[in-house]
PDB file of N, CA and C in Angstrom:
ATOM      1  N   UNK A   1     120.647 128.018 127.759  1.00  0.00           N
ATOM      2  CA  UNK A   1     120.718 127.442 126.437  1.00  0.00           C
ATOM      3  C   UNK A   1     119.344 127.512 125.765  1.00  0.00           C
ATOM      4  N   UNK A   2     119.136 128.226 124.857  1.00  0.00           N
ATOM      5  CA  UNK A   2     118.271 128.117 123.731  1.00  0.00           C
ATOM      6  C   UNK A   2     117.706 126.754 123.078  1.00  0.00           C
ATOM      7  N   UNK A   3     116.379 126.072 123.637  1.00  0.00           N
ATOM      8  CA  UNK A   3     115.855 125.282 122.981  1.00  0.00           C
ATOM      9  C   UNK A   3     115.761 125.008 121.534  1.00  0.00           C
ATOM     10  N   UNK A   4     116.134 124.144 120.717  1.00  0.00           N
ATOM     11  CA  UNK A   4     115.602 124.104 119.338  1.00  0.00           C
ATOM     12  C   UNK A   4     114.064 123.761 118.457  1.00  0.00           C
ATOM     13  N   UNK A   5     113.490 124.788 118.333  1.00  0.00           N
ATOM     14  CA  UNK A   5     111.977 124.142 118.294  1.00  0.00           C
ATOM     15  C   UNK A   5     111.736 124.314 116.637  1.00  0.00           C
ATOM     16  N   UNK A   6     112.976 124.364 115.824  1.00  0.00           N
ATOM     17  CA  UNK A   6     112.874 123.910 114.288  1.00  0.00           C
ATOM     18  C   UNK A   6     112.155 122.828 114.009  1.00  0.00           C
ATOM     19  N   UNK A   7     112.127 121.877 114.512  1.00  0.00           N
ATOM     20  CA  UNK A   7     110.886 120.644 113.883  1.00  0.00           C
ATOM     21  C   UNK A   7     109.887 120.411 114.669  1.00  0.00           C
ATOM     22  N   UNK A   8     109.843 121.335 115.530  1.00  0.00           N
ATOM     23  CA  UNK A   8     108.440 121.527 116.455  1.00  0.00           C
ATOM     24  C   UNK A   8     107.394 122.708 115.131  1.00  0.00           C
ATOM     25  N   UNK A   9     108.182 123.740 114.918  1.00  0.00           N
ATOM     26  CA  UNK A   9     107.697 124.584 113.745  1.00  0.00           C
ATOM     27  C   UNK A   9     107.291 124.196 112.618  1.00  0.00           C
ATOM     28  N   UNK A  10     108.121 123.232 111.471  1.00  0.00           N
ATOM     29  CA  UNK A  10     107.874 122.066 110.643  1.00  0.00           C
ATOM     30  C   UNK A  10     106.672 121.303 110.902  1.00  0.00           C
ATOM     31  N   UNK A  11     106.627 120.067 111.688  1.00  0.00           N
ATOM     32  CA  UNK A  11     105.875 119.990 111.954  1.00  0.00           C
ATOM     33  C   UNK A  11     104.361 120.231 112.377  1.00  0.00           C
ATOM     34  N   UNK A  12     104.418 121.671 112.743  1.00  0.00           N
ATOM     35  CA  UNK A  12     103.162 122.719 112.968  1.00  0.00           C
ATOM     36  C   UNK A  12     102.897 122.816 111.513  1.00  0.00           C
ATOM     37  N   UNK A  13     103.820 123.292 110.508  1.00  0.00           N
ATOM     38  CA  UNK A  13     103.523 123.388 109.200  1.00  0.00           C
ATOM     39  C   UNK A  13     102.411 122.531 108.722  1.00  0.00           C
ATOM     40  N   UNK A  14     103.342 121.192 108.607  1.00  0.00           N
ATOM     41  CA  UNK A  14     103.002 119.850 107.788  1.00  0.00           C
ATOM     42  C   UNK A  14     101.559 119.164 108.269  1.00  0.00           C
ATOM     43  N   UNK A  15     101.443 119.512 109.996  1.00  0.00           N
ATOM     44  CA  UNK A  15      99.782 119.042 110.273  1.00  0.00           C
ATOM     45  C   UNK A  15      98.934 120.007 110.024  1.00  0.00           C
ATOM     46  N   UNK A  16      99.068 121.683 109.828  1.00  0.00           N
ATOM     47  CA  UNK A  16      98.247 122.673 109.316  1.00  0.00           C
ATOM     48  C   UNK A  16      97.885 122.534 107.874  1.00  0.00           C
ATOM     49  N   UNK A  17      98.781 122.148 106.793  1.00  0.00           N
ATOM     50  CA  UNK A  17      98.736 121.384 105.547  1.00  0.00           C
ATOM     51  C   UNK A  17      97.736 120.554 105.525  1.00  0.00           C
ATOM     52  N   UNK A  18      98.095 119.164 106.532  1.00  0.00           N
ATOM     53  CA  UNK A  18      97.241 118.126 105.991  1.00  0.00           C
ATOM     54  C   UNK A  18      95.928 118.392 106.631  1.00  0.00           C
ATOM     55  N   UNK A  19      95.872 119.075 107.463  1.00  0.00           N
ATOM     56  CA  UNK A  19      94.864 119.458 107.905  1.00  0.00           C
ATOM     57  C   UNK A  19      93.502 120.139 106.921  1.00  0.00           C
ATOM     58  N   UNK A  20      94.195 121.378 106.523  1.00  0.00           N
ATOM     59  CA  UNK A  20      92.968 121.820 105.728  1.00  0.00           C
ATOM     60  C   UNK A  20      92.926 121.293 104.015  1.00  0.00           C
ATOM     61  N   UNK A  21      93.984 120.164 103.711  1.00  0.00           N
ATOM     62  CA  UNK A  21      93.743 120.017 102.998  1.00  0.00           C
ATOM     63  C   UNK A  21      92.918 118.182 102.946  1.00  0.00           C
ATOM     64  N   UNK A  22      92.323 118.302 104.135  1.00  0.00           N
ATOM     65  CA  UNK A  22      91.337 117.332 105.099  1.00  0.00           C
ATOM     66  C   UNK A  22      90.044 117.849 104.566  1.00  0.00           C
ATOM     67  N   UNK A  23      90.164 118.926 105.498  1.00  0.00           N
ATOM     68  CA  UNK A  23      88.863 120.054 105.501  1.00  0.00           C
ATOM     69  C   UNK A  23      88.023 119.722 104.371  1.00  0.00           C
ATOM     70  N   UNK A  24      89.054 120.377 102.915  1.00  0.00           N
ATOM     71  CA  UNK A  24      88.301 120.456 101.838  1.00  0.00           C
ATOM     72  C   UNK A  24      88.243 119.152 101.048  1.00  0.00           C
ATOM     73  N   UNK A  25      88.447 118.041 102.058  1.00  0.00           N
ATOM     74  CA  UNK A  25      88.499 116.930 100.851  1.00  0.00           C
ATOM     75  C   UNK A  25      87.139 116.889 100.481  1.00  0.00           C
ATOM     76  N   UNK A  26      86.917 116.374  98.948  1.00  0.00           N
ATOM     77  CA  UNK A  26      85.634 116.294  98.544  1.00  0.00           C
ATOM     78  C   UNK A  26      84.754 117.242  98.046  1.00  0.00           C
ATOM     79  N   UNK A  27      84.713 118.688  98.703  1.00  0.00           N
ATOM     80  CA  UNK A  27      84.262 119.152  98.540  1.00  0.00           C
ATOM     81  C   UNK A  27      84.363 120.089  97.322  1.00  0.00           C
ATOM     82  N   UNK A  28      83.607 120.576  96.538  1.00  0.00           N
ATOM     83  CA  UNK A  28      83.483 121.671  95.356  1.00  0.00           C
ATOM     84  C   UNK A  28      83.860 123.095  96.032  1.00  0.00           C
ATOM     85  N   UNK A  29      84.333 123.761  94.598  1.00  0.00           N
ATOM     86  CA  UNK A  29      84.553 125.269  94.526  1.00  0.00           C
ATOM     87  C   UNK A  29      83.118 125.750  95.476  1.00  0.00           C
ATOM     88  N   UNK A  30      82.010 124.998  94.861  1.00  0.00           N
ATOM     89  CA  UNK A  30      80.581 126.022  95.655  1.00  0.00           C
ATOM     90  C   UNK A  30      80.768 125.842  96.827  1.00  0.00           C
ATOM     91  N   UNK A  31      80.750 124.385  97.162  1.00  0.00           N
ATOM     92  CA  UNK A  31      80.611 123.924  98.392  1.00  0.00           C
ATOM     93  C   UNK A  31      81.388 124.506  99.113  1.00  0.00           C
ATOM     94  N   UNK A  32      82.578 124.667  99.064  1.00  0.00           N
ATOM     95  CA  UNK A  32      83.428 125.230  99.698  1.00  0.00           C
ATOM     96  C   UNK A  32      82.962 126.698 100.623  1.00  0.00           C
ATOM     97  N   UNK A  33      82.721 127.803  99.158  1.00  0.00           N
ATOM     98  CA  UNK A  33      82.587 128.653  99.225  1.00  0.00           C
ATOM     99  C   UNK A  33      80.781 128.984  99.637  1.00  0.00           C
ATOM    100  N   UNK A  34      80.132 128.194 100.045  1.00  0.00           N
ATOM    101  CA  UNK A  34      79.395 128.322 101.195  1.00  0.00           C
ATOM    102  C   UNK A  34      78.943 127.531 102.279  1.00  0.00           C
ATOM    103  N   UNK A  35      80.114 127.058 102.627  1.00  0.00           N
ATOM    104  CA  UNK A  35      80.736 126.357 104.200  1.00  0.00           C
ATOM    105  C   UNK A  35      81.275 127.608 104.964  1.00  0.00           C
ATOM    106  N   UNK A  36      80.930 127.766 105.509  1.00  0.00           N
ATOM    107  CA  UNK A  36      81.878 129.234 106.653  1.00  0.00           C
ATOM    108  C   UNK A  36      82.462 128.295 107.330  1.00  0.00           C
ATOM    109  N   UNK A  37      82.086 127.662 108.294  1.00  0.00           N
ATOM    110  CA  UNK A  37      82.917 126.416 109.162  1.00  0.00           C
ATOM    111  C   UNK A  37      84.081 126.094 108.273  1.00  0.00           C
ATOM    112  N   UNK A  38      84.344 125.172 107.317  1.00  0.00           N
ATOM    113  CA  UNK A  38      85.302 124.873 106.508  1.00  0.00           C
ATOM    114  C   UNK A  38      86.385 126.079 106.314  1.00  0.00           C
ATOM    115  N   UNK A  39      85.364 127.209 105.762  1.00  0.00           N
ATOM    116  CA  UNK A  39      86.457 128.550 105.202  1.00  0.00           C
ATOM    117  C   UNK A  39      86.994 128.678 106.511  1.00  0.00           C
ATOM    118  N   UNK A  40      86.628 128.887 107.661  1.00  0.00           N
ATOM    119  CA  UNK A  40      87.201 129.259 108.676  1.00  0.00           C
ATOM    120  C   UNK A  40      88.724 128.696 108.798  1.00  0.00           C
ATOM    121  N   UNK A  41      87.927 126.961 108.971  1.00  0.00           N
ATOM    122  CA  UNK A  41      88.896 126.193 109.378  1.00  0.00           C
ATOM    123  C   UNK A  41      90.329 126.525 108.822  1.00  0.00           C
ATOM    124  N   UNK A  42      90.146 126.486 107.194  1.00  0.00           N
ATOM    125  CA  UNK A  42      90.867 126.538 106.567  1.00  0.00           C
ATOM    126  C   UNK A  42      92.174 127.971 106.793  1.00  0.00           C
ATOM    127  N   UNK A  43      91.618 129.279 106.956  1.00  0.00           N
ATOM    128  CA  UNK A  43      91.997 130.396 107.270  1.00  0.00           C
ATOM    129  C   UNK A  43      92.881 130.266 107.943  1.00  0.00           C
ATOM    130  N   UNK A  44      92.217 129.431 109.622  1.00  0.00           N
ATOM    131  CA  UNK A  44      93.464 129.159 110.778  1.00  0.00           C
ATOM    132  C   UNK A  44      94.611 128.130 110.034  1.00  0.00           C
ATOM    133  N   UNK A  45      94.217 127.391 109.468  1.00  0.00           N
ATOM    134  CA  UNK A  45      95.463 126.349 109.304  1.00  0.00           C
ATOM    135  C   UNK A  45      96.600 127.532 108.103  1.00  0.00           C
ATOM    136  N   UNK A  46      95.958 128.464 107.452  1.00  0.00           N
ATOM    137  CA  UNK A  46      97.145 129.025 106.755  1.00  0.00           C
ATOM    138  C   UNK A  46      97.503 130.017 107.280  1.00  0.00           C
ATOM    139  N   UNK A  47      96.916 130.676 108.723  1.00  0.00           N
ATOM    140  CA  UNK A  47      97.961 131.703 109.406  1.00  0.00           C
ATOM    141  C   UNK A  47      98.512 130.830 110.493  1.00  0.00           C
ATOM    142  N   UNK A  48      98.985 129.444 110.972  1.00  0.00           N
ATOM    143  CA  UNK A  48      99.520 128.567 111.577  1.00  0.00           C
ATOM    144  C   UNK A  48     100.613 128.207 110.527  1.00  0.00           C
ATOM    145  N   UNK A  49     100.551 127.989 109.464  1.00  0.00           N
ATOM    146  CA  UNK A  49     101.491 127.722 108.560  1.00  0.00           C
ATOM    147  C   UNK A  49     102.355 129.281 108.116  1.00  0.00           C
ATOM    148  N   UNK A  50     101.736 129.932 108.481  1.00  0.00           N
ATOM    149  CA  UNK A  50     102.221 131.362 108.544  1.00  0.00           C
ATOM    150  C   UNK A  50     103.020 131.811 109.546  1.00  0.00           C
ATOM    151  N   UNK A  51     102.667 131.413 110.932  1.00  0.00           N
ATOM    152  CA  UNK A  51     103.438 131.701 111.662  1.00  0.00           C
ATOM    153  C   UNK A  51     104.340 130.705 111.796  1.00  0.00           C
ATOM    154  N   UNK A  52     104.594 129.759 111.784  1.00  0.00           N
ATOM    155  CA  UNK A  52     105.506 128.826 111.902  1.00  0.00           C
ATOM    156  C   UNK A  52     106.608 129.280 110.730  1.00  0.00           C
ATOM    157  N   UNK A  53     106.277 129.523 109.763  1.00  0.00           N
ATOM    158  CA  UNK A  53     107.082 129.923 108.441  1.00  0.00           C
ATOM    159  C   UNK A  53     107.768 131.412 109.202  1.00  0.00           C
ATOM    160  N   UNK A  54     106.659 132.089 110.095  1.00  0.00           N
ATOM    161  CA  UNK A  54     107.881 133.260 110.338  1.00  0.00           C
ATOM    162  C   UNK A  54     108.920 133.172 111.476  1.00  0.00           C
ATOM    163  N   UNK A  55     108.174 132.317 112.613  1.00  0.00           N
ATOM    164  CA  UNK A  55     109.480 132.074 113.533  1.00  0.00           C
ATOM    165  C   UNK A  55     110.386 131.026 112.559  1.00  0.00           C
ATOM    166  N   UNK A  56     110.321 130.373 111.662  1.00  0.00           N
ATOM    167  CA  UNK A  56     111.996 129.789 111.088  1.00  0.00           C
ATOM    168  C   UNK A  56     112.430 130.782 110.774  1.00  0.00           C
ATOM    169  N   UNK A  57     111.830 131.932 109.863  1.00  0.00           N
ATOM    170  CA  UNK A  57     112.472 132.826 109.083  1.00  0.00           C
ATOM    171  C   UNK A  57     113.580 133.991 110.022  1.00  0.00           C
ATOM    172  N   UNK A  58     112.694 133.685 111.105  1.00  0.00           N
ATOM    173  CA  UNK A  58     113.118 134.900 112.554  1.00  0.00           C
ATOM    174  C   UNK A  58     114.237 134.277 113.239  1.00  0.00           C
ATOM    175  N   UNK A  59     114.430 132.655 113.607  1.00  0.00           N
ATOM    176  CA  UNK A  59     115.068 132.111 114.582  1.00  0.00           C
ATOM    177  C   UNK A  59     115.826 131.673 114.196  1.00  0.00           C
ATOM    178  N   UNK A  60     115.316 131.156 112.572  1.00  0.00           N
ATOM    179  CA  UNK A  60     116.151 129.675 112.107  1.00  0.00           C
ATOM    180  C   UNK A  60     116.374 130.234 110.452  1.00  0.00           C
ATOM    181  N   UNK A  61     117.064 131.634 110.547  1.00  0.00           N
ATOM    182  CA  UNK A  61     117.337 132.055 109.090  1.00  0.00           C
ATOM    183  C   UNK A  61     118.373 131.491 108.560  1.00  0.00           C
ATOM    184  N   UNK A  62     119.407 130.542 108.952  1.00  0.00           N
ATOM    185  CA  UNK A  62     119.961 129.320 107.870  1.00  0.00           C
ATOM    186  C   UNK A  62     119.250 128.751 107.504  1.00  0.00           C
ATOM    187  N   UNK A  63     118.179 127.672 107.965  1.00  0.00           N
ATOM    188  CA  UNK A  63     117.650 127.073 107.716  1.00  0.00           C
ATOM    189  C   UNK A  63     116.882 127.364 106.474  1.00  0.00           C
ATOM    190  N   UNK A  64     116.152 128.391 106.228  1.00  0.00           N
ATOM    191  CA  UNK A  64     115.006 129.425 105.593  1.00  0.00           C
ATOM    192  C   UNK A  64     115.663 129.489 104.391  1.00  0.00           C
ATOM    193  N   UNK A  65     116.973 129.857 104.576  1.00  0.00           N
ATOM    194  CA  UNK A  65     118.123 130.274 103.512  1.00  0.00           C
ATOM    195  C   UNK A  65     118.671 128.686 102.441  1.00  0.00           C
ATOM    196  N   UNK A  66     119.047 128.001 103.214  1.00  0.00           N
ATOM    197  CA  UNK A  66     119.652 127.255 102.777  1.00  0.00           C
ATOM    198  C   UNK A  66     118.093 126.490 102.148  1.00  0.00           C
ATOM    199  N   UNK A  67     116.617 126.579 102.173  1.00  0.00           N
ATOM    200  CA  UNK A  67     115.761 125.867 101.578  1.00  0.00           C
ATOM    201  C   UNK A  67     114.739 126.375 101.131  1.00  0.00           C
ATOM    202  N   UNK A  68     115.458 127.410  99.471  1.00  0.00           N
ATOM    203  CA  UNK A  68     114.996 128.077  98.920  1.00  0.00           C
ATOM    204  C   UNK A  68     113.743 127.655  98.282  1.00  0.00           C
ATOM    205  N   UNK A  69     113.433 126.552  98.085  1.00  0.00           N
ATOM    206  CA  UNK A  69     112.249 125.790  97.094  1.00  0.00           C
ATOM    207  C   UNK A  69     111.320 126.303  98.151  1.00  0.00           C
ATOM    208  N   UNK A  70     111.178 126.562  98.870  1.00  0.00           N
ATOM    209  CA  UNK A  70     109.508 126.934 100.417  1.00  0.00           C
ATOM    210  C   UNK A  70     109.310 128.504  99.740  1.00  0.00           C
ATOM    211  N   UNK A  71     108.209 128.601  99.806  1.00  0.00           N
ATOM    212  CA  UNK A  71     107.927 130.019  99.851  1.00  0.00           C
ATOM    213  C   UNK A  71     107.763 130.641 100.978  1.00  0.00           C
ATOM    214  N   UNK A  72     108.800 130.952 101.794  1.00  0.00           N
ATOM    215  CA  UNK A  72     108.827 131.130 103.341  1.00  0.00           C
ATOM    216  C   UNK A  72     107.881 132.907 103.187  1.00  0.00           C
ATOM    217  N   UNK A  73     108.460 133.685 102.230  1.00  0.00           N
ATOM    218  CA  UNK A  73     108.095 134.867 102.406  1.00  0.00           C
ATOM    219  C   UNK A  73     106.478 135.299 102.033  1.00  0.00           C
ATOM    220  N   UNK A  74     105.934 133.977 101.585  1.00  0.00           N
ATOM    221  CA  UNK A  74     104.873 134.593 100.557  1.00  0.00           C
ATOM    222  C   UNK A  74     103.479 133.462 101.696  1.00  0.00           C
ATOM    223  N   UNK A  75     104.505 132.552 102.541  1.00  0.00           N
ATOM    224  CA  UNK A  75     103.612 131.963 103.786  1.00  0.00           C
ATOM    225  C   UNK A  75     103.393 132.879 104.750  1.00  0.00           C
ATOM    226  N   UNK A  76     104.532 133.860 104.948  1.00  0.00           N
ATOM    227  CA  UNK A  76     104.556 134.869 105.562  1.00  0.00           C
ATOM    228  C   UNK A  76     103.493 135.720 105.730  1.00  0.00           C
ATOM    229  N   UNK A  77     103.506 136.357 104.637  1.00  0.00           N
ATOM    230  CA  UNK A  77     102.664 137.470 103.966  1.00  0.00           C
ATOM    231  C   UNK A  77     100.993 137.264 103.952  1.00  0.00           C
ATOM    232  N   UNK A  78     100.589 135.900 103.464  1.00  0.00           N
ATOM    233  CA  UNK A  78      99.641 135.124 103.792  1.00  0.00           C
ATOM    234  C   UNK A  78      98.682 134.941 105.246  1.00  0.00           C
ATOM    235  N   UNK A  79      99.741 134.972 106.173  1.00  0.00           N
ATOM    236  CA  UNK A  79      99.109 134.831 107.495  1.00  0.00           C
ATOM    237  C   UNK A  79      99.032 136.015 107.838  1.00  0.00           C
ATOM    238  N   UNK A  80      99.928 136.984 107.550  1.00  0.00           N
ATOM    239  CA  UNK A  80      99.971 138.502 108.053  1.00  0.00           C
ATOM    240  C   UNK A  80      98.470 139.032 107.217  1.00  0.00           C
ATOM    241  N   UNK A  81      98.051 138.821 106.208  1.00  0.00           N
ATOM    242  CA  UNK A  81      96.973 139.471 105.226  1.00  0.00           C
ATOM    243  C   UNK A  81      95.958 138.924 105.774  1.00  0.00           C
ATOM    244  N   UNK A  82      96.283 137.424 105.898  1.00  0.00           N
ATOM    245  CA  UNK A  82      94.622 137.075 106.808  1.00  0.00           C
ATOM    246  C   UNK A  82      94.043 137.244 107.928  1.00  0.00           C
ATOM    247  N   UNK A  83      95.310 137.704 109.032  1.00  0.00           N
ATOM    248  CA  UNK A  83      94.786 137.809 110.412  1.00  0.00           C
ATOM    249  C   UNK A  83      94.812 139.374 110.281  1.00  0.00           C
ATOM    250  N   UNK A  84      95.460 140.185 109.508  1.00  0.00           N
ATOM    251  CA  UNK A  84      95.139 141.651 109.402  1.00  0.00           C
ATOM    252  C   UNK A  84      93.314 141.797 108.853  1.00  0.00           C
ATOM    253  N   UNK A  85      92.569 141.133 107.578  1.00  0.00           N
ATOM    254  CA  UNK A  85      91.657 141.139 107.324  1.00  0.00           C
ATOM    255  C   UNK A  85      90.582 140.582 108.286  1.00  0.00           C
ATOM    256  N   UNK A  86      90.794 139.778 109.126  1.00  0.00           N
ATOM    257  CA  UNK A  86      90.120 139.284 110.143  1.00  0.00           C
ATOM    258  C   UNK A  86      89.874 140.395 111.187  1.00  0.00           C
ATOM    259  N   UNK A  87      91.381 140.703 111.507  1.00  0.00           N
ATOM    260  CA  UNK A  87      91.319 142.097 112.859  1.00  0.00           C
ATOM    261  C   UNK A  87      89.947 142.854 111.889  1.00  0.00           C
ATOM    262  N   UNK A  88      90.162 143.673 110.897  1.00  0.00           N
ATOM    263  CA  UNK A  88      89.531 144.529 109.567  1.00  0.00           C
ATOM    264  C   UNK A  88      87.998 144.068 110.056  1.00  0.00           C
ATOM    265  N   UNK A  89      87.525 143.151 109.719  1.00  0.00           N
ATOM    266  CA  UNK A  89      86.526 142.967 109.590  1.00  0.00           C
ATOM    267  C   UNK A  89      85.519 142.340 110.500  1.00  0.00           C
ATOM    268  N   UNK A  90      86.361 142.193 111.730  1.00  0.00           N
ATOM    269  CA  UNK A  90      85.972 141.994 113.197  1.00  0.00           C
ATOM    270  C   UNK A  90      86.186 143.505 113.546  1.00  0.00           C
ATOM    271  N   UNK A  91      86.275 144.413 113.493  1.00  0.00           N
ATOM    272  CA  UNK A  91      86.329 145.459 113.675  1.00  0.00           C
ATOM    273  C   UNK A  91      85.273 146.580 113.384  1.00  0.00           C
ATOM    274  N   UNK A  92      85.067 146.394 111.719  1.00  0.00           N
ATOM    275  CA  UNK A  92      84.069 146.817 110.933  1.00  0.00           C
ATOM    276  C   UNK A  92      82.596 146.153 112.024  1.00  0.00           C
ATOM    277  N   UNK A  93      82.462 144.950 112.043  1.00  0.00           N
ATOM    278  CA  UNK A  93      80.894 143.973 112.693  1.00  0.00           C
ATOM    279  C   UNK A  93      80.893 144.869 113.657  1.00  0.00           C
ATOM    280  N   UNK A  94      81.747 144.752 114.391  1.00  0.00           N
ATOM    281  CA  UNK A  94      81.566 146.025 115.771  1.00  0.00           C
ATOM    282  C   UNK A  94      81.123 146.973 115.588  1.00  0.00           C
ATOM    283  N   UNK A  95      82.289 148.039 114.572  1.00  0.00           N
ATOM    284  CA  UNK A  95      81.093 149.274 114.899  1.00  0.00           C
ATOM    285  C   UNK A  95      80.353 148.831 113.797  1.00  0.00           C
ATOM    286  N   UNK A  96      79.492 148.061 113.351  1.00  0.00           N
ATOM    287  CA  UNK A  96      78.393 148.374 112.582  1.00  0.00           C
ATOM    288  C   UNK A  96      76.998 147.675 113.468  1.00  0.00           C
ATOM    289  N   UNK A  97      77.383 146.897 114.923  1.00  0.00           N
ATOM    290  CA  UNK A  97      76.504 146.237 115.644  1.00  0.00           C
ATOM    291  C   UNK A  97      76.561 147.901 116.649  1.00  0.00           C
ATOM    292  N   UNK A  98      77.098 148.316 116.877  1.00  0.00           N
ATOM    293  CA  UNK A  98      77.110 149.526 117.356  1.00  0.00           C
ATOM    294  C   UNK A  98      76.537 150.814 117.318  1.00  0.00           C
ATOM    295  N   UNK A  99      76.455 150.961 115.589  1.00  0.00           N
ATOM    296  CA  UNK A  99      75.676 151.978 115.091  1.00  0.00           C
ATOM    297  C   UNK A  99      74.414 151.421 115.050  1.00  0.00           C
ATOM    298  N   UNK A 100      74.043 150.073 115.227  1.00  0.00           N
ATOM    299  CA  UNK A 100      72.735 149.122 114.862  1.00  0.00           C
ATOM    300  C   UNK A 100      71.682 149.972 116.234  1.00  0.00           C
ATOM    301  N   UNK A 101      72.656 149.701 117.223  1.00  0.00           N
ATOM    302  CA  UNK A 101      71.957 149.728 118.377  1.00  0.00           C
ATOM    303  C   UNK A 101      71.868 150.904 119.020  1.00  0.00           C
ATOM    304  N   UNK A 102      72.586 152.065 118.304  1.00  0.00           N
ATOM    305  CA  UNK A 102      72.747 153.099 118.908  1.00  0.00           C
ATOM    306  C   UNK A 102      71.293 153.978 118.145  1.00  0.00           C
ATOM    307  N   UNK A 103      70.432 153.222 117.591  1.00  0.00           N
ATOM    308  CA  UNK A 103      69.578 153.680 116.578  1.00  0.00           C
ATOM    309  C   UNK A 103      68.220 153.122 117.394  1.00  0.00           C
TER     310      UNK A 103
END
């Protein structure tokens, strides 16, 4: 029998939410944007809200369906763009610590 981990997923949502929207309490557009710690933080909590949005979409597509007001596809897309740009640019540091040293 197949466990139900629909409000185990939800839940992952709703504390990744309040979470980074913790992070940035207080803080300014600048501030923000030169905190790396914070930006970080923030990053993980929206590809966690990303993946949780894709296993409902994967496991629990009534659910997804029947609660059109979520932007399930565009939470989706979100976590897929940020952990693709992350791979990207953890990739790039490499070979560019690479060519550093190969010099």
């Amino acid at each position: 029998m197949k466990e139900n981990r629909l409000g185990d997923y939800l839940d992952h949502m709703r504390q990744a939410s309040a979470d980074a929207l913790t992070f940035v309490e207080g803080l300014s557009k600048e501030e923000f944007f030169d905190d790396k710690r914070t930006q970080q933080a923030v990053i993980m909590s929206l590809i966690i809200i990303g993946e949780a949005a894709t296993k409902i979409m994967d496991r629990y597509g009534e659910f997804a369906t029947q609660n059109t007001q979520v932007p399930w596809r565009s939470m989706r897309a979100i976590a897929l763009l940020t952990a693709t740009s992350i791979s990207i640019l953890m990739w790039c540091g490499i070979r560019f610590r690479q060519r550093c040293l190969s010099y």
